[in-house]
PDB file of N, CA and C in Angstrom:
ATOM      1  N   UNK A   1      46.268 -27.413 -72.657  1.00  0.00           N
ATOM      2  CA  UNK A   1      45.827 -26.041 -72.421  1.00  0.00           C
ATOM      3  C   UNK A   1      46.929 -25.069 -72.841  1.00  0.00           C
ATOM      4  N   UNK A   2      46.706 -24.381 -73.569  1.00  0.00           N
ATOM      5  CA  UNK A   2      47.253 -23.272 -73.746  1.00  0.00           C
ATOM      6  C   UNK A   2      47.830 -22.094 -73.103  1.00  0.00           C
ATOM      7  N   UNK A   3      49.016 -22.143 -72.847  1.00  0.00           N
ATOM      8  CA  UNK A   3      49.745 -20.801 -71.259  1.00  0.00           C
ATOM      9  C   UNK A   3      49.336 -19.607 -72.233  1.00  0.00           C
ATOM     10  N   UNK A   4      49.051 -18.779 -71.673  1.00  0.00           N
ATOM     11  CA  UNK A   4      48.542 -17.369 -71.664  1.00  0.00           C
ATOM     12  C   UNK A   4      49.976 -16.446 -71.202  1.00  0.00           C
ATOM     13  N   UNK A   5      50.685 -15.730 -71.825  1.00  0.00           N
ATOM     14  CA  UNK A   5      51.597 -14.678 -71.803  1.00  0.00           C
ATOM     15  C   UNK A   5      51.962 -13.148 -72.089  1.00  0.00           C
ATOM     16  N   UNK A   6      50.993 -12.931 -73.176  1.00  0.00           N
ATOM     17  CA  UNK A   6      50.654 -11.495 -73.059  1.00  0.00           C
ATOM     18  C   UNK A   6      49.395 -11.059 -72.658  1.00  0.00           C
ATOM     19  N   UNK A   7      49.296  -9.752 -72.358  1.00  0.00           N
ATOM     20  CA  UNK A   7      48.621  -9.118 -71.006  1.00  0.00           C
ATOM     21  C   UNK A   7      47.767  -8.018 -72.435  1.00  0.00           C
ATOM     22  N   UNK A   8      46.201  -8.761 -72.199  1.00  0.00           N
ATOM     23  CA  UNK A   8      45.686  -7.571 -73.261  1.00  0.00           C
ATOM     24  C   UNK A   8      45.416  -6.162 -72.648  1.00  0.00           C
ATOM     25  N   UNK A   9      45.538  -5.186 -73.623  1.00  0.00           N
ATOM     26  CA  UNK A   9      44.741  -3.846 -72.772  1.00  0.00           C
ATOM     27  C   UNK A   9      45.900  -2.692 -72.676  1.00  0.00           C
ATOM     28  N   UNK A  10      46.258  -1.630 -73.325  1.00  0.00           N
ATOM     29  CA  UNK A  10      46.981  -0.990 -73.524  1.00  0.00           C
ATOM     30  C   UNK A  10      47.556   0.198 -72.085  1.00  0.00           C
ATOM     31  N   UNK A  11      47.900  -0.542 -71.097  1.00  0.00           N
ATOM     32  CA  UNK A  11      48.540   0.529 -69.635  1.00  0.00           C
ATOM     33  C   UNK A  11      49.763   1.332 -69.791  1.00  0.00           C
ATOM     34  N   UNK A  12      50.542   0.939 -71.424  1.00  0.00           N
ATOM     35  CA  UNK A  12      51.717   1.505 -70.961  1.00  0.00           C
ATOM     36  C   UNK A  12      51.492   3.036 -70.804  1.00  0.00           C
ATOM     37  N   UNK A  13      50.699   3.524 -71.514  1.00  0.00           N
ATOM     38  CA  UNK A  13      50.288   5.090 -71.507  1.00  0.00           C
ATOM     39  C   UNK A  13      49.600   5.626 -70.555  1.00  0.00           C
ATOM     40  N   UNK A  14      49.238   4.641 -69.939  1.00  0.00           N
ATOM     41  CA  UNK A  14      48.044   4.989 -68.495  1.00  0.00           C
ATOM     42  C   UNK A  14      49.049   4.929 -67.532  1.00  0.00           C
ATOM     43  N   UNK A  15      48.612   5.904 -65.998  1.00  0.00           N
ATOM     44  CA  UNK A  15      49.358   5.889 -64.771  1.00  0.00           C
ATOM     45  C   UNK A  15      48.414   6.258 -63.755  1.00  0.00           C
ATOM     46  N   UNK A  16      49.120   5.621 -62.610  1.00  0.00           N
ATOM     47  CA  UNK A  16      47.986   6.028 -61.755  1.00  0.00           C
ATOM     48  C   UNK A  16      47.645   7.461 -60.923  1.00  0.00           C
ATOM     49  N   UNK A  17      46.530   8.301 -60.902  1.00  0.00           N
ATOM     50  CA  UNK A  17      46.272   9.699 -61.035  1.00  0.00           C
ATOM     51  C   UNK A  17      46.145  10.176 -62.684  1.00  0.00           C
ATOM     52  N   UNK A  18      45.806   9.013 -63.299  1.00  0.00           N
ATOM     53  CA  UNK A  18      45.256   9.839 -64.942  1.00  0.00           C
ATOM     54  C   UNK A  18      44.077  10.367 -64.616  1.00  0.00           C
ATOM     55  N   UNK A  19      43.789  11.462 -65.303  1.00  0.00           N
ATOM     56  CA  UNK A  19      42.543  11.826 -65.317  1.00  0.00           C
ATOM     57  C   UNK A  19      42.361  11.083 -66.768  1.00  0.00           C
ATOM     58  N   UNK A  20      41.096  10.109 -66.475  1.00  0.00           N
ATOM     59  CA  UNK A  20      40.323   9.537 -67.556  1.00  0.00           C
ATOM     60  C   UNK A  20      38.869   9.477 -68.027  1.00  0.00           C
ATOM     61  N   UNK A  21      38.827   9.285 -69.447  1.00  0.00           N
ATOM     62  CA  UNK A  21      37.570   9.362 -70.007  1.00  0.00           C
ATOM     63  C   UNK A  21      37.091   7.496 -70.570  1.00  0.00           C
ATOM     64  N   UNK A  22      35.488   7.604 -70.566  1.00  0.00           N
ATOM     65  CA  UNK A  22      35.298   6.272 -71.304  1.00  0.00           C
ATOM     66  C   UNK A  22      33.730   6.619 -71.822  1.00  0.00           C
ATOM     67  N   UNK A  23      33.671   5.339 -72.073  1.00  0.00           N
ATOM     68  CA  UNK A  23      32.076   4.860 -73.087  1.00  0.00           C
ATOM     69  C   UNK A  23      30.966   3.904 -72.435  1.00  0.00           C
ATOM     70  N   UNK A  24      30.040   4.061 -71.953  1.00  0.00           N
ATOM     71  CA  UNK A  24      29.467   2.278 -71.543  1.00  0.00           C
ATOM     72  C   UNK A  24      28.816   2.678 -73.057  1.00  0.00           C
ATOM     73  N   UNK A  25      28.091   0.747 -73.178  1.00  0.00           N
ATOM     74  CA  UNK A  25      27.697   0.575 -73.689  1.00  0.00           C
ATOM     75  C   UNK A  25      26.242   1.139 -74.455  1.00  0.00           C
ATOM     76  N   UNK A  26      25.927   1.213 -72.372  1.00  0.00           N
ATOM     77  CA  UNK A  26      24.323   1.383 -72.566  1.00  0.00           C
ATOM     78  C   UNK A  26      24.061   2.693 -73.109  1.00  0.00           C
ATOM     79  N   UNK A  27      24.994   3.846 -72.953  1.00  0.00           N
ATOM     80  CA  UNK A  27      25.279   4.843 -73.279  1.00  0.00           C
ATOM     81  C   UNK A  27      26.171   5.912 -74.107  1.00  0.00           C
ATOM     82  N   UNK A  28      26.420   4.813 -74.881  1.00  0.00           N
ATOM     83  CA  UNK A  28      27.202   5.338 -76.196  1.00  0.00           C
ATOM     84  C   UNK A  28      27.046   6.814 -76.852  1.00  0.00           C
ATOM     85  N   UNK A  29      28.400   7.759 -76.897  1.00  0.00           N
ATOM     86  CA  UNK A  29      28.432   8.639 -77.216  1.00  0.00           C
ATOM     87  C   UNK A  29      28.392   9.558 -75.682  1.00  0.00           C
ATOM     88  N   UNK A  30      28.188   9.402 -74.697  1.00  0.00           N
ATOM     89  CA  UNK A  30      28.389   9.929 -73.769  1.00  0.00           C
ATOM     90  C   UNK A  30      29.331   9.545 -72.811  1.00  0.00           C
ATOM     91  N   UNK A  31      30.247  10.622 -72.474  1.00  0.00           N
ATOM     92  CA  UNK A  31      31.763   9.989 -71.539  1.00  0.00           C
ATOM     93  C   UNK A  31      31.839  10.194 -70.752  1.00  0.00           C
ATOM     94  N   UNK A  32      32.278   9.344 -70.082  1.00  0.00           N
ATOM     95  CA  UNK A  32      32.204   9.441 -67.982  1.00  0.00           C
ATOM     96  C   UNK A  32      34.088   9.813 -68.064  1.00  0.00           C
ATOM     97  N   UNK A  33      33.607  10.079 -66.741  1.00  0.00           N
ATOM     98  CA  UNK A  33      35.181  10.819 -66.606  1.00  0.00           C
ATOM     99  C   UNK A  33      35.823   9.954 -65.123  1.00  0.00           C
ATOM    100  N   UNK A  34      36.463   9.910 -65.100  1.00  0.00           N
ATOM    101  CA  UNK A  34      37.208   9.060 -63.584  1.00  0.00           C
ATOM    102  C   UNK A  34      39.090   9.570 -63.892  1.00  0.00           C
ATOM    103  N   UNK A  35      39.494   9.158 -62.134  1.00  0.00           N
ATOM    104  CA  UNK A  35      40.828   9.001 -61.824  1.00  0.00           C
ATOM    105  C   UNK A  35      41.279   7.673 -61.635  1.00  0.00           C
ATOM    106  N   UNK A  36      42.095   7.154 -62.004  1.00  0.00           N
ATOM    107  CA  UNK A  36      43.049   5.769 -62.517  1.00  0.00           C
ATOM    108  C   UNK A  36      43.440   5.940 -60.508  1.00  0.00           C
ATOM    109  N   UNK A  37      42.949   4.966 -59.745  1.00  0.00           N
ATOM    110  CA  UNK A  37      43.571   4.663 -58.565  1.00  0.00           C
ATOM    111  C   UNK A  37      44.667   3.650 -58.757  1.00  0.00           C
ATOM    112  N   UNK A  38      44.425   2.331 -59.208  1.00  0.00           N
ATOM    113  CA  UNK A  38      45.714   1.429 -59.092  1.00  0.00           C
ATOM    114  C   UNK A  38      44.913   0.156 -60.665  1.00  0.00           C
ATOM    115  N   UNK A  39      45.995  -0.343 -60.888  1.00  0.00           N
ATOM    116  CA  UNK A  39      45.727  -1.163 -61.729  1.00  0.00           C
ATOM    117  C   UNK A  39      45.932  -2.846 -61.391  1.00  0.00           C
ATOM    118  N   UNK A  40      44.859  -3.552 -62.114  1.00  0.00           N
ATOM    119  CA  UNK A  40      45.420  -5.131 -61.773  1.00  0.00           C
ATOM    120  C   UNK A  40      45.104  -5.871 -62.769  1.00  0.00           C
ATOM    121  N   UNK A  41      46.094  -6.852 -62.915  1.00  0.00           N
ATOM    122  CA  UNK A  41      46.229  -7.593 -63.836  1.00  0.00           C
ATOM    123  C   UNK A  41      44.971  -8.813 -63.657  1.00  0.00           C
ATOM    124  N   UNK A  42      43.756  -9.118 -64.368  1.00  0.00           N
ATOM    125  CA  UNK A  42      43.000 -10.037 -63.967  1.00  0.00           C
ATOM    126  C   UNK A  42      42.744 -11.949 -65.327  1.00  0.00           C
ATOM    127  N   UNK A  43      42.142 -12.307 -65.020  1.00  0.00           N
ATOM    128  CA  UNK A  43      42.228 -13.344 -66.177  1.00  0.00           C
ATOM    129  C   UNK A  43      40.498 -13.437 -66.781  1.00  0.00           C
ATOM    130  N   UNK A  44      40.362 -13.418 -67.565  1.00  0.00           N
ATOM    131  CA  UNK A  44      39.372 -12.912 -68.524  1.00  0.00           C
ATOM    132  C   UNK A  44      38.963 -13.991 -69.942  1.00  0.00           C
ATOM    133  N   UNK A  45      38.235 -14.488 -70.008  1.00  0.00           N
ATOM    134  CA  UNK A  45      38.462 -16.229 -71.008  1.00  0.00           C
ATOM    135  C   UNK A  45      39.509 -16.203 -71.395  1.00  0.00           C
ATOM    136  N   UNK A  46      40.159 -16.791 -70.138  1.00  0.00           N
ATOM    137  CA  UNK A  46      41.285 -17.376 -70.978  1.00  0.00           C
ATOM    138  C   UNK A  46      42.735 -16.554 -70.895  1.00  0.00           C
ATOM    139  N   UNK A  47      42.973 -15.413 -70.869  1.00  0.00           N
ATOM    140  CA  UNK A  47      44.021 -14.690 -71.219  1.00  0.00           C
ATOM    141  C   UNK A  47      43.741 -13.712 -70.278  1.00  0.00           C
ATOM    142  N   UNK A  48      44.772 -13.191 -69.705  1.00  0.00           N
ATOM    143  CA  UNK A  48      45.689 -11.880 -68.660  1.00  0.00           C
ATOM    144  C   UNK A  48      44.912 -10.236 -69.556  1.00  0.00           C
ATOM    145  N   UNK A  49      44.078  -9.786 -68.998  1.00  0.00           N
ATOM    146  CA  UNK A  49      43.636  -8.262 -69.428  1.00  0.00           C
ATOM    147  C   UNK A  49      44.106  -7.643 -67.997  1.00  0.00           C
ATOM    148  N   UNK A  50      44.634  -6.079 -68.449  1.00  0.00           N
ATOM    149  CA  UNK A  50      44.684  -5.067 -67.296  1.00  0.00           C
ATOM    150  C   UNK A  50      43.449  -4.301 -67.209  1.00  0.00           C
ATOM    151  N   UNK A  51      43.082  -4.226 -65.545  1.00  0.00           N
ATOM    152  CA  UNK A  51      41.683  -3.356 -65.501  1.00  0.00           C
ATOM    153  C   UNK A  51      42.310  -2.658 -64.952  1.00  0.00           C
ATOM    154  N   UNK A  52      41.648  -1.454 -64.804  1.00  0.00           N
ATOM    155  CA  UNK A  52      42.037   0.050 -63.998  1.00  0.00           C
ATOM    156  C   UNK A  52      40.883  -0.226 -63.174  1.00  0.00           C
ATOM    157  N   UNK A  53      41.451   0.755 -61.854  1.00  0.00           N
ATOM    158  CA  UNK A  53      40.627   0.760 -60.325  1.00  0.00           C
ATOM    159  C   UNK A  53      40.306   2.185 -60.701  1.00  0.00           C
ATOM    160  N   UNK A  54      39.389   2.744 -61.049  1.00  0.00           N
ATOM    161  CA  UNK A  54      38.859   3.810 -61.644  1.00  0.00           C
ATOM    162  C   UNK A  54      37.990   4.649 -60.370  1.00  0.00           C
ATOM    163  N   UNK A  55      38.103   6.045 -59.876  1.00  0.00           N
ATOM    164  CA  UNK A  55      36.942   6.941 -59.194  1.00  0.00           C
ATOM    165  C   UNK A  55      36.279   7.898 -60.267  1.00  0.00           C
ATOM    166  N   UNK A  56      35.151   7.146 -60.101  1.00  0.00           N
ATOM    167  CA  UNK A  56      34.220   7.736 -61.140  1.00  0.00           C
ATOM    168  C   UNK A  56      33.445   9.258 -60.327  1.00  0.00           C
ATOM    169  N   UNK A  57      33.759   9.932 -61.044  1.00  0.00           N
ATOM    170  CA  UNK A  57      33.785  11.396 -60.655  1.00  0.00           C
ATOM    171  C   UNK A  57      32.017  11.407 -60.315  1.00  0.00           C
ATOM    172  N   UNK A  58      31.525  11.557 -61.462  1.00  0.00           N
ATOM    173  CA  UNK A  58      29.968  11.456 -61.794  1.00  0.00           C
ATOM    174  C   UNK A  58      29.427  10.638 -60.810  1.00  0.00           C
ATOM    175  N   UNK A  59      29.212   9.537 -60.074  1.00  0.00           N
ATOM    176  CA  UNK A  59      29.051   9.043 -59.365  1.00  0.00           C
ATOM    177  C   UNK A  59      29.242   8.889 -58.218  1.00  0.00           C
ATOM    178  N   UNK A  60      30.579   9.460 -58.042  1.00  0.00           N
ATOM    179  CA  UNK A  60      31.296   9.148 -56.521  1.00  0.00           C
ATOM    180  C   UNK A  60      31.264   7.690 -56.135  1.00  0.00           C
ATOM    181  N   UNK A  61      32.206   7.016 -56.796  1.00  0.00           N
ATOM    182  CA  UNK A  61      32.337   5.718 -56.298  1.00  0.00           C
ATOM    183  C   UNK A  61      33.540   4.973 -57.702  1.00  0.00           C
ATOM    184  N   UNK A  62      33.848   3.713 -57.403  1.00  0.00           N
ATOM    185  CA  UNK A  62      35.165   3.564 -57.669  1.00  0.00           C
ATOM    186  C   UNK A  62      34.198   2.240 -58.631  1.00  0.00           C
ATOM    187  N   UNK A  63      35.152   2.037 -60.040  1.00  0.00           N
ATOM    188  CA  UNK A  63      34.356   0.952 -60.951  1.00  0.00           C
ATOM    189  C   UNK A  63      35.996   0.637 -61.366  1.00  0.00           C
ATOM    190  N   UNK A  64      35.990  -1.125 -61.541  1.00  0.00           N
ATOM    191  CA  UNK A  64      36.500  -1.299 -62.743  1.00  0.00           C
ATOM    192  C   UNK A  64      36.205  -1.352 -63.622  1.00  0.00           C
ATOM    193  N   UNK A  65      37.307  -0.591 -64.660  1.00  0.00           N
ATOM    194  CA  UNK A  65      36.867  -0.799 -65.999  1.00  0.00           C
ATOM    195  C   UNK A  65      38.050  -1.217 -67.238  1.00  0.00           C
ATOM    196  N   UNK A  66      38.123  -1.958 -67.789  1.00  0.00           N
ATOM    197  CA  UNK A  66      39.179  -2.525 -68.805  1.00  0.00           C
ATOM    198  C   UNK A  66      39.827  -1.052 -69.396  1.00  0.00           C
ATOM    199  N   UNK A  67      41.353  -1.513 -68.921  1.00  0.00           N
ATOM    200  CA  UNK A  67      42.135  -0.139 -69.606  1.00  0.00           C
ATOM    201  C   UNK A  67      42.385   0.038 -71.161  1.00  0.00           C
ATOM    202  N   UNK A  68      41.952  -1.188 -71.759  1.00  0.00           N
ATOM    203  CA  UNK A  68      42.017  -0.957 -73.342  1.00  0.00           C
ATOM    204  C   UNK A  68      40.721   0.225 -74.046  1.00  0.00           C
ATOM    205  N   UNK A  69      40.005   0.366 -72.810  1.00  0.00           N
ATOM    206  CA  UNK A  69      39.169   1.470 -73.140  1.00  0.00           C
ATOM    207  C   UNK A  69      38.625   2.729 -73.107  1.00  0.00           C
ATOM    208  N   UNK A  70      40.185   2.971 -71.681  1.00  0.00           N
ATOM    209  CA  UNK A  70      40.097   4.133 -71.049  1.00  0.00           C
ATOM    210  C   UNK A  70      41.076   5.060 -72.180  1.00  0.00           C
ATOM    211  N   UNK A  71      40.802   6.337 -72.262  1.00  0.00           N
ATOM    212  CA  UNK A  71      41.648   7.486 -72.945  1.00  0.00           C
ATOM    213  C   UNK A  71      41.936   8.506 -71.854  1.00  0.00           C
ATOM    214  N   UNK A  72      43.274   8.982 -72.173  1.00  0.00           N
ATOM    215  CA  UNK A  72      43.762  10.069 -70.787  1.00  0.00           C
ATOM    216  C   UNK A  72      43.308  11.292 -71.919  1.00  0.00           C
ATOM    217  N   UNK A  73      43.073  12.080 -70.643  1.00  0.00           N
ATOM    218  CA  UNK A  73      42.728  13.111 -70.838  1.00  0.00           C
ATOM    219  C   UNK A  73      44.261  14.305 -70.930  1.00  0.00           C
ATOM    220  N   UNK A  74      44.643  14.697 -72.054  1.00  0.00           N
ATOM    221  CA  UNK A  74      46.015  15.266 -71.985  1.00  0.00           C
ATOM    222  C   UNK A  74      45.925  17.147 -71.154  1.00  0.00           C
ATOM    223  N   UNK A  75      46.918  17.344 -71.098  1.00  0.00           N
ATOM    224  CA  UNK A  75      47.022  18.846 -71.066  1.00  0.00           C
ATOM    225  C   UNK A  75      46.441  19.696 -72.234  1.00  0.00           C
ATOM    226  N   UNK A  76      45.757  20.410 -71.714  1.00  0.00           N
ATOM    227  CA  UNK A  76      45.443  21.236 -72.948  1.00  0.00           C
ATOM    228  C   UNK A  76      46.805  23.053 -72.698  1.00  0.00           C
ATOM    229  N   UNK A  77      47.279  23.047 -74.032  1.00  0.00           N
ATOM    230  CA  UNK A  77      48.260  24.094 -74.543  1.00  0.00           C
ATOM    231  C   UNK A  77      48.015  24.972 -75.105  1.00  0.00           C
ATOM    232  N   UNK A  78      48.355  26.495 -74.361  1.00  0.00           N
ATOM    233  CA  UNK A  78      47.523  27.744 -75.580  1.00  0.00           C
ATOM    234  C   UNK A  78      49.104  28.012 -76.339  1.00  0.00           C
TER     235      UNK A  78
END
C-alpha cells in the first residue's frame, strides 16, 4: 500500500473567518457564499484532502465543503 503524504486542496490562502464563495454542481454558475469556521484534514480514496467547516450564509447552517474549491472573497479598494 502506498503511504499518502501530501494533503490535497489549497488552505494555505484560506483562514478561519474567510468570507467565502463556491459552486455546487447541481447549480453551476451560481455562488453560495459562507464563513470558513475551522478546517480538517480528512482521507478521501486514498489520500489526505483539507475540507473547510463552512456557515453557509444562504441557508443558515454549516456544510463541508473541499477547500480546493472555495475562493476568498478579497477586500474591495477605491
Amino acid at each position: 500500500m502506498m503511504k499518502t503524504t501530501k494533503i490535497f486542496g489549497k488552505k494555505s490562502n484560506l483562514k478561519v473567518g474567510d468570507l467565502v464563495w463556491w459552486t455546487d454542481i447541481k447549480e453551476i454558475g451560481r455562488k453560495k457564499f459562507g464563513i470558513i469556521q475551522n478546517f480538517k484534514k480528512i482521507t478521501k480514496g486514498g489520500r489526505f484532502v483539507w475540507v473547510a467547516h463552512v456557515y453557509h450564509v444562504e441557508r443558515d447552517e454549516y456544510e463541508d465543503i473541499l477547500a480546493a474549491v472555495l475562493h476568498k472573497i478579497g477586500k474591495k479598494t477605491s
